[in-house]
Protein backbone atom coordinates (compact mmCIF):
# COMPACT_ATOMS: atom_id res chain seq x y z
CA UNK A 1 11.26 6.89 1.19
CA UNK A 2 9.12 3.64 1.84
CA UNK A 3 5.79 2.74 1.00
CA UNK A 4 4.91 0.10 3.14
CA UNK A 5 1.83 -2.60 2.70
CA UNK A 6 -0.29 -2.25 5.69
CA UNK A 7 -0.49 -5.56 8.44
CA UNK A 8 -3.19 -8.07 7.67
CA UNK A 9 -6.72 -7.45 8.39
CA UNK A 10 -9.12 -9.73 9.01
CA UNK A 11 -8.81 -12.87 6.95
CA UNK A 12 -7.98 -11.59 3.62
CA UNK A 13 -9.81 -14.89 1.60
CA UNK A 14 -13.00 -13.28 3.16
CA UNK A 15 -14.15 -10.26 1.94
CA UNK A 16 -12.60 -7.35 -0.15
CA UNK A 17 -12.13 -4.65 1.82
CA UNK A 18 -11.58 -1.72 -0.42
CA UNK A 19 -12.04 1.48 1.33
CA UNK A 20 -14.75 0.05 3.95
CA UNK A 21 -14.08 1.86 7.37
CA UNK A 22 -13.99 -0.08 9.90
CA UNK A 23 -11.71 -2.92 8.91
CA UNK A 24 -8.61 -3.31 11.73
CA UNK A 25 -6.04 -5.43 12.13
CA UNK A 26 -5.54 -8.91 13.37
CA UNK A 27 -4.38 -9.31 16.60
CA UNK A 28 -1.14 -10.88 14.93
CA UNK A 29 -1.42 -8.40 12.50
CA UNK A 30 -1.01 -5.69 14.87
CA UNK A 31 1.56 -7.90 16.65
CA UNK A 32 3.92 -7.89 13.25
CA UNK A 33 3.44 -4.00 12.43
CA UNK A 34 4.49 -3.95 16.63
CA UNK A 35 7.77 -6.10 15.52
CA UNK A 36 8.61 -4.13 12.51
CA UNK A 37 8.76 -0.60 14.36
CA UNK A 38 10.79 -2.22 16.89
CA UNK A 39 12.98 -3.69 13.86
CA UNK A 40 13.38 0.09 12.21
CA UNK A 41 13.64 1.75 15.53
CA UNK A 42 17.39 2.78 15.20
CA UNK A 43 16.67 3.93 11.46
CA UNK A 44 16.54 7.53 11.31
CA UNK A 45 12.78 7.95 10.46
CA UNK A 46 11.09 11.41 10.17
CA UNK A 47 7.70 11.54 9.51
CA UNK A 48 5.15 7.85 9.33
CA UNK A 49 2.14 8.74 6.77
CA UNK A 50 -0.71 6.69 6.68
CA UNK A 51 -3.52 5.74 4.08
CA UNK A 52 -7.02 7.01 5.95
CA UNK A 53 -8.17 3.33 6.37
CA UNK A 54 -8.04 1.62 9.71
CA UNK A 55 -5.37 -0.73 8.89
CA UNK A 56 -3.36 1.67 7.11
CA UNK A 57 -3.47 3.70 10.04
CA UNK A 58 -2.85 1.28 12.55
CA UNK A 59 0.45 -0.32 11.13
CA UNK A 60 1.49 3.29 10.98
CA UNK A 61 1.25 3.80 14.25
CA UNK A 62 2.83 0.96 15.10
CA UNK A 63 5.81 1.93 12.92
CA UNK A 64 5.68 5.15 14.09
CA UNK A 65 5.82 4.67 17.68
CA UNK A 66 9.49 3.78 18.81
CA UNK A 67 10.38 7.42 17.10
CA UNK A 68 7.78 9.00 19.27
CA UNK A 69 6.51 10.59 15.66
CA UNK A 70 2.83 11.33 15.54
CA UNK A 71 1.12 9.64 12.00
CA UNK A 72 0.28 11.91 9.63
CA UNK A 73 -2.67 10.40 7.03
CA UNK A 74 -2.56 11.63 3.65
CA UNK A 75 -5.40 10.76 1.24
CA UNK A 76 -3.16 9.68 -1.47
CA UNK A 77 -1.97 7.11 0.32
CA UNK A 78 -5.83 5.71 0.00
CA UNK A 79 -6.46 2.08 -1.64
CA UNK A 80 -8.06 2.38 -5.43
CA UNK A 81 -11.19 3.11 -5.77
CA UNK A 82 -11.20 -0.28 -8.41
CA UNK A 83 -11.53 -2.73 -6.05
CA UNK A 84 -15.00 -0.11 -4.24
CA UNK A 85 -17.06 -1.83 -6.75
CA UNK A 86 -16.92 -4.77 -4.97
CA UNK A 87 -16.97 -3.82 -1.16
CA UNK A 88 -18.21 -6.45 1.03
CA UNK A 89 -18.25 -9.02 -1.16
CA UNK A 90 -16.31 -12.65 -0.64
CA UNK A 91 -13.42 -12.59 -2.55
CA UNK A 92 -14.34 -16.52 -3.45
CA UNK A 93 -16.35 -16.74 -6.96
CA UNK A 94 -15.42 -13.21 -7.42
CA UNK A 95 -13.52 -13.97 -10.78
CA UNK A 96 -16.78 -15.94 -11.76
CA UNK A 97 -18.76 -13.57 -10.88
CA UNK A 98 -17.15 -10.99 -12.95
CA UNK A 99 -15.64 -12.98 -15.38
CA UNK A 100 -15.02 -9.69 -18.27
CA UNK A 101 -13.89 -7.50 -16.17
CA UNK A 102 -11.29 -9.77 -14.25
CA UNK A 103 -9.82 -10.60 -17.93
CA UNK A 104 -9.61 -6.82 -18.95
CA UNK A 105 -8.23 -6.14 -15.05
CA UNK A 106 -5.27 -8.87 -16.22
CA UNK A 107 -5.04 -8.20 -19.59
CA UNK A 108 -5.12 -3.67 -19.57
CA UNK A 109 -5.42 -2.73 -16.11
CA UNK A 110 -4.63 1.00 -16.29
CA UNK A 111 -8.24 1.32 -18.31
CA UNK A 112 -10.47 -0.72 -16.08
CA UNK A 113 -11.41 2.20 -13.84
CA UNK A 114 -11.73 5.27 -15.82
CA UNK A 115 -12.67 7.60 -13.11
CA UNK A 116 -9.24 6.32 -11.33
CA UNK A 117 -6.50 4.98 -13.77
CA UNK A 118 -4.31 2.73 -12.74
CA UNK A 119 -1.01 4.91 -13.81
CA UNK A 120 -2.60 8.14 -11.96
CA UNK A 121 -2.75 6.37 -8.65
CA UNK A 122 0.60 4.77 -9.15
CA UNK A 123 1.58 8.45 -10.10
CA UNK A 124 -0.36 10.36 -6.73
CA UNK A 125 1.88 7.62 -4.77
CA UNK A 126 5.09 8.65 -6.57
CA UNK A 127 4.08 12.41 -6.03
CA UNK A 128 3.85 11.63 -2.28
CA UNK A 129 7.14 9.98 -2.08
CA UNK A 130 8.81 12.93 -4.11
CA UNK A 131 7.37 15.92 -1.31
CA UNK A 132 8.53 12.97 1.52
CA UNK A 133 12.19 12.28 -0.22
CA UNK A 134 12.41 16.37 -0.04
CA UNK A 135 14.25 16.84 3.52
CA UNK A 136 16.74 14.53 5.43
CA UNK A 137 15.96 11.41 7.24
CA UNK A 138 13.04 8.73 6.41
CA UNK A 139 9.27 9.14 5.23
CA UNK A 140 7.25 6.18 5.78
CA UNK A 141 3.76 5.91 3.80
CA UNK A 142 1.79 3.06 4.91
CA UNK A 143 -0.46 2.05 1.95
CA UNK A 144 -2.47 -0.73 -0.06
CA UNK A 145 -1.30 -3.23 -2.50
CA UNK A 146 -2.50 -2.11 -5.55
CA UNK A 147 -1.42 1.32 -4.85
CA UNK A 148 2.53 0.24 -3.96
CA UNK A 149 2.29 -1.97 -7.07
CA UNK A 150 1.57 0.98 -9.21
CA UNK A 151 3.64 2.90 -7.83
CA UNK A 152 6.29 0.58 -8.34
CA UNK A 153 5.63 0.47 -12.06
CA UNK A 154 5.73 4.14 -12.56
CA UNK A 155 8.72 4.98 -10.86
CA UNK A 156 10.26 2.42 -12.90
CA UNK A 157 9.01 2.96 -15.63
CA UNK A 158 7.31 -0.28 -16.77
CA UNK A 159 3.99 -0.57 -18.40
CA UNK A 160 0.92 -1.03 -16.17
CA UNK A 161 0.42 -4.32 -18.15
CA UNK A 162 3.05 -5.42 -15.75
CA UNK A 163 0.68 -4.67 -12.58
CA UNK A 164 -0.25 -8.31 -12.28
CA UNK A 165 2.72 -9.64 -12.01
CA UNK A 166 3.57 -7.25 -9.16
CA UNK A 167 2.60 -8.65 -5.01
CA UNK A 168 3.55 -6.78 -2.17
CA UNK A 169 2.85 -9.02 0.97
CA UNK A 170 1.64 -7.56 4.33
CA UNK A 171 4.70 -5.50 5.93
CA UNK A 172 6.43 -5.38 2.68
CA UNK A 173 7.88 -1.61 1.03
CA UNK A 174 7.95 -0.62 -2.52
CA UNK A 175 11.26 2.03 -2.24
CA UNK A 176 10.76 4.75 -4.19
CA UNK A 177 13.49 7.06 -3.65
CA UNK A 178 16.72 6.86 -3.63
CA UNK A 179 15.78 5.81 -7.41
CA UNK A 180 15.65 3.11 -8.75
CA UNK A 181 12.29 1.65 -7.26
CA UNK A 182 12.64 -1.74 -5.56
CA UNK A 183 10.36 -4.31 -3.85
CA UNK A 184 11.79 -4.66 -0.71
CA UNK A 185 11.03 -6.19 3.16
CA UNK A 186 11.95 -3.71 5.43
CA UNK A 187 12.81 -5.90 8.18
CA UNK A 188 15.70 -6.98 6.26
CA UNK A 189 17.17 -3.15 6.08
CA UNK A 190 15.85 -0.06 4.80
């Protein structure tokens, strides 16, 4: 079971996206989700899940559509509500902006967000992947960063004070079962 980081959106220095509809992918974003489907289409994948969001959806179905498997969008799979806060805004000067809350964010991320914990959206990704390991074949979720990073830490184990050290670039999986977790890039083998 993969979770893998949506394409890339519109320039990602710009604004933070968070759950804004409407965001889609580049046209070379869309190009690389193309390439990785083609990449994993002799893997034996089951069932493509997709985050709600636009992008999420898109680089599912781009995954998704060598197998001739329909994407299925599961609101688990949905970005952290965190980062809603700050919808539409450049991400440059953000940090300044927000100076007290970036330092708490670094220094105890799982408490910054108290209507959404850090650990319980790792831990709603981790459910996912546990109902998707459940039959034969491959389950691909197509999620967001901080999501996949949580997840990550969870499955593994590790504190969430660890979640900053944690990047998964555009296109890149956090595996999640068979156990242990890994960071992975799916083009290189699943």
């Amino acid at each position: 079971m993969l979770a893998v980081r949506h394409a890339q959106v519109h320039n990602p220095e710009s604004l933070v996206y968070a759950r804004l509809p409407g965001y889609r992918l580049t046209d070379e974003g869309l190009e690389q989700a193309r390439e990785l489907g083609e990449r994993l289409s002799a893997k034996p994948i089951r069932a493509v899940f997709a985050s709600p969001l636009e992008r999420a959806v898109q680089t599912a179905e781009a995954i998704a559509a060598p197998h001739g498997l329909k994407v299925l969008t599961d609101e688990r799979l949905i970005e952290w509500a965190f980062w809603s806060e700050w919808e539409g805004t450049p991400w440059t000067g953000l940090r300044e902006k927000a100076p007290d809350v970036f330092r708490k964010f670094v220094d105890d991320p799982d408490d910054i967000w108290p209507g959404e914990p850090l650990r319980e959206i790792g831990g709603r990704i981790v459910e996912w992947s546990r109902e998707a390991a459940a039959t034969e074949g491959v389950t691909i979720g197509v999620s967001h960063e901080s999501p996949m990073a949580a997840a990550y830490l969870v499955a593994a184990g590790e504190p969430m004070a660890e979640f900053s050290a944690i990047h998964v670039p555009h296109l890149h999986a956090v595996r999640l079962a068979p156990v242990p977790p890994a960071l992975i890039d799916p083009s290189d083998g699943i």
